[in-house]
C-alpha atoms as a PDB file:
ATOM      1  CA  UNK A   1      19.623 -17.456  35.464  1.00  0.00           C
ATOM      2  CA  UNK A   2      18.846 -16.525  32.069  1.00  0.00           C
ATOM      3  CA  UNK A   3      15.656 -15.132  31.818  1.00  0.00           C
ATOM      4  CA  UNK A   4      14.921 -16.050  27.842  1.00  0.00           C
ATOM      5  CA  UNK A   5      16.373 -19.309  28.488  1.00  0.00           C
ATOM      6  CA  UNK A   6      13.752 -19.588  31.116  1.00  0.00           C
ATOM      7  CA  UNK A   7      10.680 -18.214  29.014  1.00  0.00           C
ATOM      8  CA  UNK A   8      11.696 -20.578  26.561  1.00  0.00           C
ATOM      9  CA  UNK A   9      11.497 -23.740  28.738  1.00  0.00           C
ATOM     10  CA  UNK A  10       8.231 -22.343  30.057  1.00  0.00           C
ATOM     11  CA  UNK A  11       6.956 -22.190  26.718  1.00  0.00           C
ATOM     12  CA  UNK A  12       7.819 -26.080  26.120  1.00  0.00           C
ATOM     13  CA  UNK A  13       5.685 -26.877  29.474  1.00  0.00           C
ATOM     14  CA  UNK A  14       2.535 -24.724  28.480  1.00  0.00           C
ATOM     15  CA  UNK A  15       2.360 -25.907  25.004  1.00  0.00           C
ATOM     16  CA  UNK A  16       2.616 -29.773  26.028  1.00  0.00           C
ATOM     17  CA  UNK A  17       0.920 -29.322  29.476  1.00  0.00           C
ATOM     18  CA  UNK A  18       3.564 -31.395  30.758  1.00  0.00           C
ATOM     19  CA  UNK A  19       6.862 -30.810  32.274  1.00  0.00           C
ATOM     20  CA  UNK A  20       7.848 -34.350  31.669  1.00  0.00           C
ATOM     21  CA  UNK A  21       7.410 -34.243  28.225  1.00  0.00           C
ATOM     22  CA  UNK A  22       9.118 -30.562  27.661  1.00  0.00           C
ATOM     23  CA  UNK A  23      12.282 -32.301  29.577  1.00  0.00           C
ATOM     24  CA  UNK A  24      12.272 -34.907  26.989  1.00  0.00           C
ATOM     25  CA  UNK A  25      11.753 -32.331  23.612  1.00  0.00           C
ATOM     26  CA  UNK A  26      14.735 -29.728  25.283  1.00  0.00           C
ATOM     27  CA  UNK A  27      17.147 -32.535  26.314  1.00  0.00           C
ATOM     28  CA  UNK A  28      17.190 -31.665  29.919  1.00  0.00           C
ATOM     29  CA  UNK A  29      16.605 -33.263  33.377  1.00  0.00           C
ATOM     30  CA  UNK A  30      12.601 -32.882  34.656  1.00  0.00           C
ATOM     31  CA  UNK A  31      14.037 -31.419  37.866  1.00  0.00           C
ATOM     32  CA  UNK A  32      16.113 -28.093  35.759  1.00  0.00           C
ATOM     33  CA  UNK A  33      12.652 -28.011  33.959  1.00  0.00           C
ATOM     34  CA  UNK A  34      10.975 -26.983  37.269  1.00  0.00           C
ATOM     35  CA  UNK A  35      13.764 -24.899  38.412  1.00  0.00           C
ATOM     36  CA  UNK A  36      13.523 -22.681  35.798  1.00  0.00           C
ATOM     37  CA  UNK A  37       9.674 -22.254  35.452  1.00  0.00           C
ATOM     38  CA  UNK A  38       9.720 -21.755  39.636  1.00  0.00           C
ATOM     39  CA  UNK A  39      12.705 -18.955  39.020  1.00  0.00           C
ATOM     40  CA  UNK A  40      10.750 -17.633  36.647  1.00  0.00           C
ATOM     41  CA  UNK A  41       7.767 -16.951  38.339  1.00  0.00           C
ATOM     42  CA  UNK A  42       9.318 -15.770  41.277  1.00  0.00           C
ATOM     43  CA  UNK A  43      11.086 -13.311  39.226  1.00  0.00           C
ATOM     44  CA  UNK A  44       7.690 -12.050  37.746  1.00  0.00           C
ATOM     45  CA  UNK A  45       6.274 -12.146  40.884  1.00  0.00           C
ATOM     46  CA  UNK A  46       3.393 -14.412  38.948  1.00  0.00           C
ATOM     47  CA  UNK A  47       1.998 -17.954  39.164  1.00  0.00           C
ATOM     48  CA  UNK A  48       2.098 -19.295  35.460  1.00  0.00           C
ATOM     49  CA  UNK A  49       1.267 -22.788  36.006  1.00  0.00           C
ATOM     50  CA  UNK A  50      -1.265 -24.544  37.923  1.00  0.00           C
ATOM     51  CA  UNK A  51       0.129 -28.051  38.718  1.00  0.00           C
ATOM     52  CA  UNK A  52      -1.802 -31.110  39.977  1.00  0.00           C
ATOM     53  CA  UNK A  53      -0.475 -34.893  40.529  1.00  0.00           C
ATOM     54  CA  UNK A  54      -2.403 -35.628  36.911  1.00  0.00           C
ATOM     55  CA  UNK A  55      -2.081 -32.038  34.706  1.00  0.00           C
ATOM     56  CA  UNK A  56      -0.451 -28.885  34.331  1.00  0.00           C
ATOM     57  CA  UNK A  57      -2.503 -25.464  33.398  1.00  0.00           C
ATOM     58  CA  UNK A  58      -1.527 -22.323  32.425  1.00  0.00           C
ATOM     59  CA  UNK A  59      -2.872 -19.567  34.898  1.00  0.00           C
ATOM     60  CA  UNK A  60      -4.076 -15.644  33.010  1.00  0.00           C
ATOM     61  CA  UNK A  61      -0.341 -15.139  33.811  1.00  0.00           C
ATOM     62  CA  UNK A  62       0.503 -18.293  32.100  1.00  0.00           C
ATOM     63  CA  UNK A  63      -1.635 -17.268  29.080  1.00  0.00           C
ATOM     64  CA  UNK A  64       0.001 -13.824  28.913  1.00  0.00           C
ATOM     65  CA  UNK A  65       3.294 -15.043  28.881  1.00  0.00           C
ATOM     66  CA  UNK A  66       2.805 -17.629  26.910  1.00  0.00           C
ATOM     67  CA  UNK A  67       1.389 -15.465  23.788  1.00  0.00           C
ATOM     68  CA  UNK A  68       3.754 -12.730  24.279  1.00  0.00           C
ATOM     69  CA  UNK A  69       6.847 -14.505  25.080  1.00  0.00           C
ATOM     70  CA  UNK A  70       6.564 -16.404  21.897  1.00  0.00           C
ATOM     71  CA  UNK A  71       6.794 -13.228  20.290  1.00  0.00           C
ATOM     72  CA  UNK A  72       9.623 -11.922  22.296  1.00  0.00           C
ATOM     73  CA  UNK A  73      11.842 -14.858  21.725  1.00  0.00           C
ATOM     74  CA  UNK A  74      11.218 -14.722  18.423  1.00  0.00           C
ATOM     75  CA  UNK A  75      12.234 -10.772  17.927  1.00  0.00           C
ATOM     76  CA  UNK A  76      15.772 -11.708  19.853  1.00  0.00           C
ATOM     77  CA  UNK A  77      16.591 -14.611  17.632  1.00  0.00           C
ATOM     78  CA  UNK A  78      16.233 -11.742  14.689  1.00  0.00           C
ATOM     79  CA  UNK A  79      17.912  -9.388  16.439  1.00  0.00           C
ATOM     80  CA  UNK A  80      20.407 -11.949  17.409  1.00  0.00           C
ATOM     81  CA  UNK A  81      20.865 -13.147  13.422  1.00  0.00           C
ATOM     82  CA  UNK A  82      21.163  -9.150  12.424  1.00  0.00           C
ATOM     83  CA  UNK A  83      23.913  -8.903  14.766  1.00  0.00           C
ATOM     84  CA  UNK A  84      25.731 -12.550  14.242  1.00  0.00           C
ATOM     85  CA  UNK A  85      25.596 -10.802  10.439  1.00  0.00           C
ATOM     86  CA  UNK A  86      27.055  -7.405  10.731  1.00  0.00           C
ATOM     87  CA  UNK A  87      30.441  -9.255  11.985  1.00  0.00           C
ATOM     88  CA  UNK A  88      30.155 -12.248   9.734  1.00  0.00           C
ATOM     89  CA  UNK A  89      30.377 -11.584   5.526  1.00  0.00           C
ATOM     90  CA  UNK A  90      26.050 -12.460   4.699  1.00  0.00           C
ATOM     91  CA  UNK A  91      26.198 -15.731   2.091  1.00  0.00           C
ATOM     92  CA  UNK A  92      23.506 -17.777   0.232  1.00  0.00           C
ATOM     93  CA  UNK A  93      20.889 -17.151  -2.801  1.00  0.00           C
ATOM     94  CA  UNK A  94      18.111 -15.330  -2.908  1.00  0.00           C
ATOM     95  CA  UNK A  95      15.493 -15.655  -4.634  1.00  0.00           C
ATOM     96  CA  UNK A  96      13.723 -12.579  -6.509  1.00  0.00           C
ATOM     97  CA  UNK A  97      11.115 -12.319  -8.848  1.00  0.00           C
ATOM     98  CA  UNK A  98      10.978  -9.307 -11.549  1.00  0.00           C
ATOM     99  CA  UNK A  99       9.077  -8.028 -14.353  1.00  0.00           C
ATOM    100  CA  UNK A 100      11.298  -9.464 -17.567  1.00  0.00           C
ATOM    101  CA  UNK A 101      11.662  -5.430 -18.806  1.00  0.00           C
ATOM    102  CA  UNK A 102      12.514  -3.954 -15.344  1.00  0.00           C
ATOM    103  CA  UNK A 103      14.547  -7.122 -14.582  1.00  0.00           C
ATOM    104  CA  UNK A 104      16.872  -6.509 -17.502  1.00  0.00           C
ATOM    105  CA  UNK A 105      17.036  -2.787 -17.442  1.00  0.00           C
ATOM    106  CA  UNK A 106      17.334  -1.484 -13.745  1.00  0.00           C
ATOM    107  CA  UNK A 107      17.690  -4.989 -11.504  1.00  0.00           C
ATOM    108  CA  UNK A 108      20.760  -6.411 -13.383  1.00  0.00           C
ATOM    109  CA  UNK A 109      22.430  -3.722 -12.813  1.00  0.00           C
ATOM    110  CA  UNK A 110      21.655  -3.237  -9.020  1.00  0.00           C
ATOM    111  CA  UNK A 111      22.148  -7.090  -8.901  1.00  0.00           C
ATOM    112  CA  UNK A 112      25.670  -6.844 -10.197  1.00  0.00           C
ATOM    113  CA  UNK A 113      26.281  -3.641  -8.569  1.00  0.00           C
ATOM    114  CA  UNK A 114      25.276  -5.357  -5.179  1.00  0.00           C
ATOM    115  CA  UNK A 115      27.226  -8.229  -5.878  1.00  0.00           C
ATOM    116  CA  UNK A 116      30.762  -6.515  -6.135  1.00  0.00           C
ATOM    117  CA  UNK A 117      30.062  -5.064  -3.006  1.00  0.00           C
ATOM    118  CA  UNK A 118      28.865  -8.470  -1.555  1.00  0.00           C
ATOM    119  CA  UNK A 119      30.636 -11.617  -4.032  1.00  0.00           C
ATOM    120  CA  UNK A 120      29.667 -14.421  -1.039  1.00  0.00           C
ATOM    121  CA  UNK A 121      25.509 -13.564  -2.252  1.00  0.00           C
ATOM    122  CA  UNK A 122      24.037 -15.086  -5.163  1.00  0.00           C
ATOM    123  CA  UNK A 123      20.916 -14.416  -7.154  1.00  0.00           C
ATOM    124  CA  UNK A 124      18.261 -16.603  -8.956  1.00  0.00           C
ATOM    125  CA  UNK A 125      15.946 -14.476 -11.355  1.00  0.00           C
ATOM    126  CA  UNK A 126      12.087 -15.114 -11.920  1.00  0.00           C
ATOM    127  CA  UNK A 127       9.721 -14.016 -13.953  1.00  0.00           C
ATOM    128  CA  UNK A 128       7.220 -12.159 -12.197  1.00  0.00           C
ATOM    129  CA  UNK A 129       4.043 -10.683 -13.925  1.00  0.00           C
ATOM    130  CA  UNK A 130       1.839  -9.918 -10.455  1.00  0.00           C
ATOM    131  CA  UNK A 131       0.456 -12.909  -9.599  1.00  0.00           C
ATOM    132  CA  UNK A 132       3.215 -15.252  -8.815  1.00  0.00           C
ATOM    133  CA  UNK A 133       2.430 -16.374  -5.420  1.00  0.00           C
ATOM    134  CA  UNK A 134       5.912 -15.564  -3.820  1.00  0.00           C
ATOM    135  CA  UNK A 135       5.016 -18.465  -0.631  1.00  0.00           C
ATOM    136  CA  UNK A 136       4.576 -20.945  -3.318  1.00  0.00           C
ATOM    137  CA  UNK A 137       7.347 -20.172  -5.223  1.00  0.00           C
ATOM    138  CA  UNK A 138       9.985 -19.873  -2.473  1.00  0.00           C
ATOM    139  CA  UNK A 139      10.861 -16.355  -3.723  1.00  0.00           C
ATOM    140  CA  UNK A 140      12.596 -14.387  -1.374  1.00  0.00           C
ATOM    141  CA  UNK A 141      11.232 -10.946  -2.664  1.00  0.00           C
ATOM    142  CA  UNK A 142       9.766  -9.586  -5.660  1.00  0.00           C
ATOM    143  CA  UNK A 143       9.522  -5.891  -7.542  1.00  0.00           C
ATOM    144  CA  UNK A 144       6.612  -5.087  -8.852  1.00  0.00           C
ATOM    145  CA  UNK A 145       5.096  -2.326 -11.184  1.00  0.00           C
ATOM    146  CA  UNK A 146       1.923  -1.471 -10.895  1.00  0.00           C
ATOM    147  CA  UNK A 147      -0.407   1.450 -10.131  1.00  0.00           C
ATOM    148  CA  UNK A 148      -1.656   0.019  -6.974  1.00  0.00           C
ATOM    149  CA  UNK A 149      -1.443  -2.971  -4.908  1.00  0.00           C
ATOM    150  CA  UNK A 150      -4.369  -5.102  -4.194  1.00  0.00           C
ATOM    151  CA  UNK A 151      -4.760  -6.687  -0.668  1.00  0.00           C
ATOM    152  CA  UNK A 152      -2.938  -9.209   0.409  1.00  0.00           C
ATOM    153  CA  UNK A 153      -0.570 -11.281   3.003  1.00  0.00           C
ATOM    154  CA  UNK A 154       2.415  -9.794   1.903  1.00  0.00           C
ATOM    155  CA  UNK A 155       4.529  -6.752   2.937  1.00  0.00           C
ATOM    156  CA  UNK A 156       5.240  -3.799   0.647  1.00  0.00           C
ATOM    157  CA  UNK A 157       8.114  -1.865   0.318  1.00  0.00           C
ATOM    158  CA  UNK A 158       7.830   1.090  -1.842  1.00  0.00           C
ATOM    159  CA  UNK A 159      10.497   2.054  -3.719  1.00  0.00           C
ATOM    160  CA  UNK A 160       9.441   4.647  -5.955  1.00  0.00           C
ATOM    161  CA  UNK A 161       7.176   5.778  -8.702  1.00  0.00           C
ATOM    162  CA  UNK A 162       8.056   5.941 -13.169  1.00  0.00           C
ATOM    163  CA  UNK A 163       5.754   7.861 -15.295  1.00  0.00           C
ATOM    164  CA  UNK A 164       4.097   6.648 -18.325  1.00  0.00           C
ATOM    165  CA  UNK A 165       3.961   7.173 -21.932  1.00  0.00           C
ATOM    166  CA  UNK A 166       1.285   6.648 -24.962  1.00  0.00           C
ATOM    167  CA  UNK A 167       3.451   5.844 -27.808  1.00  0.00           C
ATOM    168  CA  UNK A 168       3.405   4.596 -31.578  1.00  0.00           C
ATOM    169  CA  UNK A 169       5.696   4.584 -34.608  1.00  0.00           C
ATOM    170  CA  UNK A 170       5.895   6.574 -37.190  1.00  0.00           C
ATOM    171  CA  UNK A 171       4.615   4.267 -39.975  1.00  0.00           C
ATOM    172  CA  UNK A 172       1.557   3.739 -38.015  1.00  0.00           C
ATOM    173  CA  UNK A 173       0.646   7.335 -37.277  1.00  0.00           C
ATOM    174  CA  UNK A 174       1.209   8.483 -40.936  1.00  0.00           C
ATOM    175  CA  UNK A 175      -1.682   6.019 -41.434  1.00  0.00           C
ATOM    176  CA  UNK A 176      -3.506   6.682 -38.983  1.00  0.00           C
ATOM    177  CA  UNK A 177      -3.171  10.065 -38.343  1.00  0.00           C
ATOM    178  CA  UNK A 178      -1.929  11.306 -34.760  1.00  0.00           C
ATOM    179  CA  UNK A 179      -4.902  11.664 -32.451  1.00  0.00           C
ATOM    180  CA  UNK A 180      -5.288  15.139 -31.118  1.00  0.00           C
ATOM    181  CA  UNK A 181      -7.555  14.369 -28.125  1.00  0.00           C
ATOM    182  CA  UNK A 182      -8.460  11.751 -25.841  1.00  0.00           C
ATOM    183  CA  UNK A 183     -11.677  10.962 -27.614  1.00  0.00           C
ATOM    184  CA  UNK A 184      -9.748  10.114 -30.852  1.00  0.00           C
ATOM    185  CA  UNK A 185      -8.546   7.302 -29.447  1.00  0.00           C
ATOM    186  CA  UNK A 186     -11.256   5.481 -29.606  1.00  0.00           C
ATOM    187  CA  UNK A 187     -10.922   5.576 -33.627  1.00  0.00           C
ATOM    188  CA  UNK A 188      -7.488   3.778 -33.249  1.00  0.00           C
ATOM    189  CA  UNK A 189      -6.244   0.620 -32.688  1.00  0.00           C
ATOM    190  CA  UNK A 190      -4.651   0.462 -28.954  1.00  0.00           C
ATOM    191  CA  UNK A 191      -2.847  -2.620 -27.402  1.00  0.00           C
ATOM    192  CA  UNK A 192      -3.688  -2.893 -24.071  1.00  0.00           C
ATOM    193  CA  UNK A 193      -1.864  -4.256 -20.949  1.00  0.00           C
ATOM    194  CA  UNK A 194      -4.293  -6.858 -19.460  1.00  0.00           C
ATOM    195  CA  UNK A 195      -2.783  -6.879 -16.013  1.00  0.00           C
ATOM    196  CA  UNK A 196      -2.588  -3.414 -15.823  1.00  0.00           C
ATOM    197  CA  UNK A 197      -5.579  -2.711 -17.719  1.00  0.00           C
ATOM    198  CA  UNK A 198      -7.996  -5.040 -16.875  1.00  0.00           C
ATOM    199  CA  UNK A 199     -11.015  -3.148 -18.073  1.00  0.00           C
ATOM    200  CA  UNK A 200      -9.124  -1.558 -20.885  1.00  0.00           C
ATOM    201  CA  UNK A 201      -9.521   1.565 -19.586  1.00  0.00           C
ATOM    202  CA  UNK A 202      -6.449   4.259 -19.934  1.00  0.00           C
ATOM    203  CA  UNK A 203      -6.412   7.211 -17.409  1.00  0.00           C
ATOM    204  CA  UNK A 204      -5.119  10.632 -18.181  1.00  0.00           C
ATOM    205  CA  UNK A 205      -3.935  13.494 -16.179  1.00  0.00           C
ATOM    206  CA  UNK A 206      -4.611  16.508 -18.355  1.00  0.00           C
ATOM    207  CA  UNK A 207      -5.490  20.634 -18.572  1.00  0.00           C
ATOM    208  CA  UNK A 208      -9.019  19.535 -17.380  1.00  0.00           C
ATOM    209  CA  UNK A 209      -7.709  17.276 -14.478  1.00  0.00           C
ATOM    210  CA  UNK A 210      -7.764  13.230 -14.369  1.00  0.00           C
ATOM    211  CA  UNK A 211      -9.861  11.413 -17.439  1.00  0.00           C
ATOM    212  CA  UNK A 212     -10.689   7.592 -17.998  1.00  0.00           C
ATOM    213  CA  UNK A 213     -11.221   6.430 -21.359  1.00  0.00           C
ATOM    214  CA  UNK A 214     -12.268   2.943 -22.305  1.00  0.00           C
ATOM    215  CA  UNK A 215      -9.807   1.743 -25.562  1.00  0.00           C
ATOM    216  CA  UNK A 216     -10.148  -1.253 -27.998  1.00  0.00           C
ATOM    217  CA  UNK A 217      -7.513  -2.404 -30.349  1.00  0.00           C
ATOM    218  CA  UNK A 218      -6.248  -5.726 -31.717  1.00  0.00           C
ATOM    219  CA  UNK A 219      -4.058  -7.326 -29.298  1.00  0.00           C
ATOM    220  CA  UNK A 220      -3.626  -7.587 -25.335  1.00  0.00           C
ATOM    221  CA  UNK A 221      -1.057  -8.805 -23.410  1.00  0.00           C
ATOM    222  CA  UNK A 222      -0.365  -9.623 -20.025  1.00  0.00           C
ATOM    223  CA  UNK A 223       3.297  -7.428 -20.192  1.00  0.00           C
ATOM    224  CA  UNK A 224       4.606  -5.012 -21.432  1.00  0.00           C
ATOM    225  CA  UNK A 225       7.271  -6.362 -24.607  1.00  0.00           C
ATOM    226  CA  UNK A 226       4.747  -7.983 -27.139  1.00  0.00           C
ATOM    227  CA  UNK A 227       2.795  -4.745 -27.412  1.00  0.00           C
ATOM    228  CA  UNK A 228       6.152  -2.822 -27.431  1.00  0.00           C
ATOM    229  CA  UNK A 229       7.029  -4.206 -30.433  1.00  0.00           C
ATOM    230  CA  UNK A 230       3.610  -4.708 -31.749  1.00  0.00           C
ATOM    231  CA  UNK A 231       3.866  -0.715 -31.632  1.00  0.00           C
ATOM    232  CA  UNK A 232       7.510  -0.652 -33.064  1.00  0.00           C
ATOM    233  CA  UNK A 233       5.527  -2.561 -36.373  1.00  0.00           C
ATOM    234  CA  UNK A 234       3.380  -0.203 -36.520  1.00  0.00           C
ATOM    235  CA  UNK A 235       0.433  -2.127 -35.507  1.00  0.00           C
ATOM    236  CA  UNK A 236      -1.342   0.374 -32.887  1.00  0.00           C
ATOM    237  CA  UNK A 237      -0.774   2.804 -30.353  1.00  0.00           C
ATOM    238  CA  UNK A 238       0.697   1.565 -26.941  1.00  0.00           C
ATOM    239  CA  UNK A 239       1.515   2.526 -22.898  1.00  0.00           C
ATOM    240  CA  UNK A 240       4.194   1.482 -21.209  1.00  0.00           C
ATOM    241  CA  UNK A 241       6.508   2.896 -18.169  1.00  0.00           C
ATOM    242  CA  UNK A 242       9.003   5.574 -19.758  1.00  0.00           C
ATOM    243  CA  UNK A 243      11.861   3.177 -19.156  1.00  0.00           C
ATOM    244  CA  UNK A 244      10.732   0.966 -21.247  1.00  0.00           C
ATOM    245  CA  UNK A 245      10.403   3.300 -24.635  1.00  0.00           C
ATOM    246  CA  UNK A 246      13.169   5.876 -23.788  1.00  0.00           C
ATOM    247  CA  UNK A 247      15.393   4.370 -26.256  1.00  0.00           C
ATOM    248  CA  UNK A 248      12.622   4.321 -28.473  1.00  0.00           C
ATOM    249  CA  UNK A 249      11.587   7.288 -28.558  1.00  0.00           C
ATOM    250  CA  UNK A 250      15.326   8.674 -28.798  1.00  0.00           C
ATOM    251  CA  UNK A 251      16.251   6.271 -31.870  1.00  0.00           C
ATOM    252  CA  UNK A 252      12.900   7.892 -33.320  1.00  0.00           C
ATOM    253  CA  UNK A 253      11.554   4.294 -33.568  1.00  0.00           C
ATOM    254  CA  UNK A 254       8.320   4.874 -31.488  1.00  0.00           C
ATOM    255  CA  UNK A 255       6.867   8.641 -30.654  1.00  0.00           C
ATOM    256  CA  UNK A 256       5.184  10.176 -27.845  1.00  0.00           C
ATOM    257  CA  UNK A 257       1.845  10.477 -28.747  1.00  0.00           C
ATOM    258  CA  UNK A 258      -0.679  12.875 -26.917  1.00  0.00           C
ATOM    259  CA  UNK A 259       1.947  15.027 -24.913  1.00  0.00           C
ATOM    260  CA  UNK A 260      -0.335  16.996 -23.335  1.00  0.00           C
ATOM    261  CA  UNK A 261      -2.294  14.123 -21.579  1.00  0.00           C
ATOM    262  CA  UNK A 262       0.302  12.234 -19.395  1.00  0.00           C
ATOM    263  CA  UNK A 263      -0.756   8.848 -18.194  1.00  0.00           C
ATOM    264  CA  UNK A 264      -1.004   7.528 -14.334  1.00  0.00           C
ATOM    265  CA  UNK A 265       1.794   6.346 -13.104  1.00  0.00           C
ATOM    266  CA  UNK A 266       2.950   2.899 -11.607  1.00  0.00           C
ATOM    267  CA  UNK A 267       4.780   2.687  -8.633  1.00  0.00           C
ATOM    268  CA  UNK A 268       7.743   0.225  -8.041  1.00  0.00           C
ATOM    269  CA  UNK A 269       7.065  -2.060  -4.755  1.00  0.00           C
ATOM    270  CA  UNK A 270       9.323  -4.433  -3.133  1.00  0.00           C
ATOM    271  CA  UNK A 271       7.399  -7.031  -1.584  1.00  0.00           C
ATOM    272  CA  UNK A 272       8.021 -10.113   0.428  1.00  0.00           C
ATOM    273  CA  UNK A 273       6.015 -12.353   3.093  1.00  0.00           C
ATOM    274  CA  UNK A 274       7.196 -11.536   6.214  1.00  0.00           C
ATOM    275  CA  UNK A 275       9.494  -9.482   8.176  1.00  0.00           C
ATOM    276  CA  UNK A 276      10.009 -11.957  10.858  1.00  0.00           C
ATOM    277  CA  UNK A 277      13.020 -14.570  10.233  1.00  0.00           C
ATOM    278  CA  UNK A 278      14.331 -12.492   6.940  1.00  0.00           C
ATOM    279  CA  UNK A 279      17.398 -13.843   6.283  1.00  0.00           C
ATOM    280  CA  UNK A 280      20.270 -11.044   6.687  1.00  0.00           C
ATOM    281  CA  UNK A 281      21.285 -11.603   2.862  1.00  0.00           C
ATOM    282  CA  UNK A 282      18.100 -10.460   1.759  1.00  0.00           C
ATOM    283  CA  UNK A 283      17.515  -7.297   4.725  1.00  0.00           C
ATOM    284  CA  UNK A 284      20.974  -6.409   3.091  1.00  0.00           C
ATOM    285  CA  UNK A 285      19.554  -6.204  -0.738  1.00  0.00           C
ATOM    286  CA  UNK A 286      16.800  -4.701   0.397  1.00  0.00           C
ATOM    287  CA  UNK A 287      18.484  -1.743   2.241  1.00  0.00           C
ATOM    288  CA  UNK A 288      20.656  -2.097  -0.660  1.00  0.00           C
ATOM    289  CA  UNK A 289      17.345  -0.707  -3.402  1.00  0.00           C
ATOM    290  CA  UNK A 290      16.296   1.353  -1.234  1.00  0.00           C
ATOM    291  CA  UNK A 291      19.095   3.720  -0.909  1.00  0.00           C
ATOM    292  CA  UNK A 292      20.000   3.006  -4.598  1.00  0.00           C
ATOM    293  CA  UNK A 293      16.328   4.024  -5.579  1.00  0.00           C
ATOM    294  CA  UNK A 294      15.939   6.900  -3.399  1.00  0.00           C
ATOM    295  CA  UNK A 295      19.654   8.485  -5.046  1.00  0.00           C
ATOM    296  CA  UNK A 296      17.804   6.939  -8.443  1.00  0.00           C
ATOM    297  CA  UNK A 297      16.087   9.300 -11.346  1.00  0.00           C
ATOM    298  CA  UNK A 298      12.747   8.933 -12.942  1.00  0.00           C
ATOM    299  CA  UNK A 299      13.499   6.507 -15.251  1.00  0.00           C
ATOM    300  CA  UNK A 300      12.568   8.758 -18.053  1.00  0.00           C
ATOM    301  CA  UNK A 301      16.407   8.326 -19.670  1.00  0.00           C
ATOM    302  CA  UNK A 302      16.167   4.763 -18.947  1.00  0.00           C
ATOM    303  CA  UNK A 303      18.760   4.642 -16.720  1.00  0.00           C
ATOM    304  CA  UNK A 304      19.392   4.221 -13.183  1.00  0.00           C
ATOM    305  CA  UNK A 305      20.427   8.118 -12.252  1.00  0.00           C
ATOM    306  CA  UNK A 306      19.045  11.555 -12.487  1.00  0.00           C
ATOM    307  CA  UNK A 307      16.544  13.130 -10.467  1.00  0.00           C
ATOM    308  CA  UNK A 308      15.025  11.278  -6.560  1.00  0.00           C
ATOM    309  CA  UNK A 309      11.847   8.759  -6.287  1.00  0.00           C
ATOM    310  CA  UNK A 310       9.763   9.527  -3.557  1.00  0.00           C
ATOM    311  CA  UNK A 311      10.259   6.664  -1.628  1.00  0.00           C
ATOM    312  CA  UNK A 312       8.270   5.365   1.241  1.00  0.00           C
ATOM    313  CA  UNK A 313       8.379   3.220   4.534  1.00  0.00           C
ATOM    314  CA  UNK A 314       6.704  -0.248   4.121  1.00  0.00           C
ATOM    315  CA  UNK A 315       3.201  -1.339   4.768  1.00  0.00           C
ATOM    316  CA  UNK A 316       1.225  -4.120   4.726  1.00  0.00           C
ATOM    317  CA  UNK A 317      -1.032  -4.657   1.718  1.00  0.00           C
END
């Protein structure tokens, strides 16, 4: 007899108390109901239900059983999709959530890279800025840039880390002057990422070790592209990841400002809800990034190549 098959049916009884009524939910005859709880507990050696003429209880056993078996059916059923998969071609959307920069810089590309190696998977793009509430939006994943993570339900892949950069234009610093230590900033306007600056404080790794300084300016935002090209008018002094100014900075439109001080760094996290009941499509994509980001660079070119992330195992946040 199959012994799943048999937990299973078990399972139906203990939750309804009720072997009549688990017949009726499985499709089945009450008397291969009771055959397969009896098998089952002689094959445990265990009594897992106490029956009377009136009710049906769940012995310790029964309780054991019942909590863990729910758990072991439901890793077999994914183990049983993952291998239904690997000899089937994976199909379907998914759903994925991105910061707009990284999203057009580094995802499209993975996306369409991804998607000559798998044509049968689709992809629907959302704009993530770190709050989205993945659940509620029926995303499937998201990547996300930040320095940390704060707590949450979710699970975190990460993926890697990208430096930072302080930058401005030209125009701007001729007026200003270029600021020649940390303090200096505070004569200058700086636009300030509100989600990943809350406080408006900047922090430096420098000669002296790691420094926090508290900046004003004229404009927030809550991303990265309005302050980008706030700073590309010459309207203040901005941060943003390296990708996102490498062009910049080589067209001469923006330049690096304070060298010597190099900002924190953000690290780039896959996240999702759960890994129970991932559809294959998406365990594909994200096996996919990771082995795309951990051949990846820096980001400091702005391209997808170059020098290894330091990638990590997931957690949850």
């Amino acid at each position: 007899m199959d012994r799943l098959r048999a937990i299973e049916i078990f399972a139906e009884v203990a939750r309804g108390r009720s072997f009549t009524a688990a017949a009726e939910r499985l499709g089945m005859a009450k008397g291969n109901v009771t055959k397969h709880v009896k098998w089952l507990e002689e094959s445990l050696g265990a009594q897992l239900l106490t029956r009377t003429t009136k009710s049906v209880s769940l012995t310790e056993a029964g309780l054991f059983l019942l909590e863990d078996g729910a758990d072991l059916l439901h890793r077999f059923e994914e183990v049983e999709s993952r291998v239904r998969g690997a000899v089937s071609a994976p199909k379907g959307l998914i759903r994925i959530g991105t910061p707009p920069s990284f999203g057009a810089a580094h995802l499209v590309p993975l996306i369409t890279a991804f998607s000559d190696l798998n044509p049968d998977i689709k992809f629907a793009m959302h704009l993530d800025d770190g709050r989205v509430d993945i659940a509620g939006e029926s995303l499937d994943l998201s990547l996300r840039i930040a320095p940390s993570l704060k707590d949450t339900s979710l699970v975190a892949q990460k993926l890697g880390s990208v430096p930072q950069l302080l930058v401005a234009s030209e125009s701007y610093l001729a007026a200003r002057g270029m600021p020649k230590s940390l303090d200096e900033l505070l004569q200058h306007d700086c636009l300030v990422n509100a989600l990943k600056s809350p406080t408006s404080y900047w922090t430096f790794t420098g000669p002296d070790g790691q420094t926090s300084i508290r900046v004003t300016g004229s404009m927030r935002a809550n991303f990265g592209e309005p302050l980008r090209h706030a700073a590309l008018l010459g309207h203040g002094i901005s941060m943003h990841p390296q990708y996102m100014v490498a062009r910049d900075i080589r067209e001469k439109a923006l330049r690096v400002v304070l060298p010597a001080f190099q900002p924190i760094g953000l690290d780039i996290y896959a996240v999702y809800p759960s890994r129970h009941n991932m559809p294959g499509r998406v365990r594909l994509f994200l096996e996919f990034l990771r082995e795309r980001f951990q051949a990846a660079g820096d980001l400091s070119d702005g391209q997808t190549n170059g020098r290894a992330f330091s990638p990590s195992s997931a957690t949850r946040l």
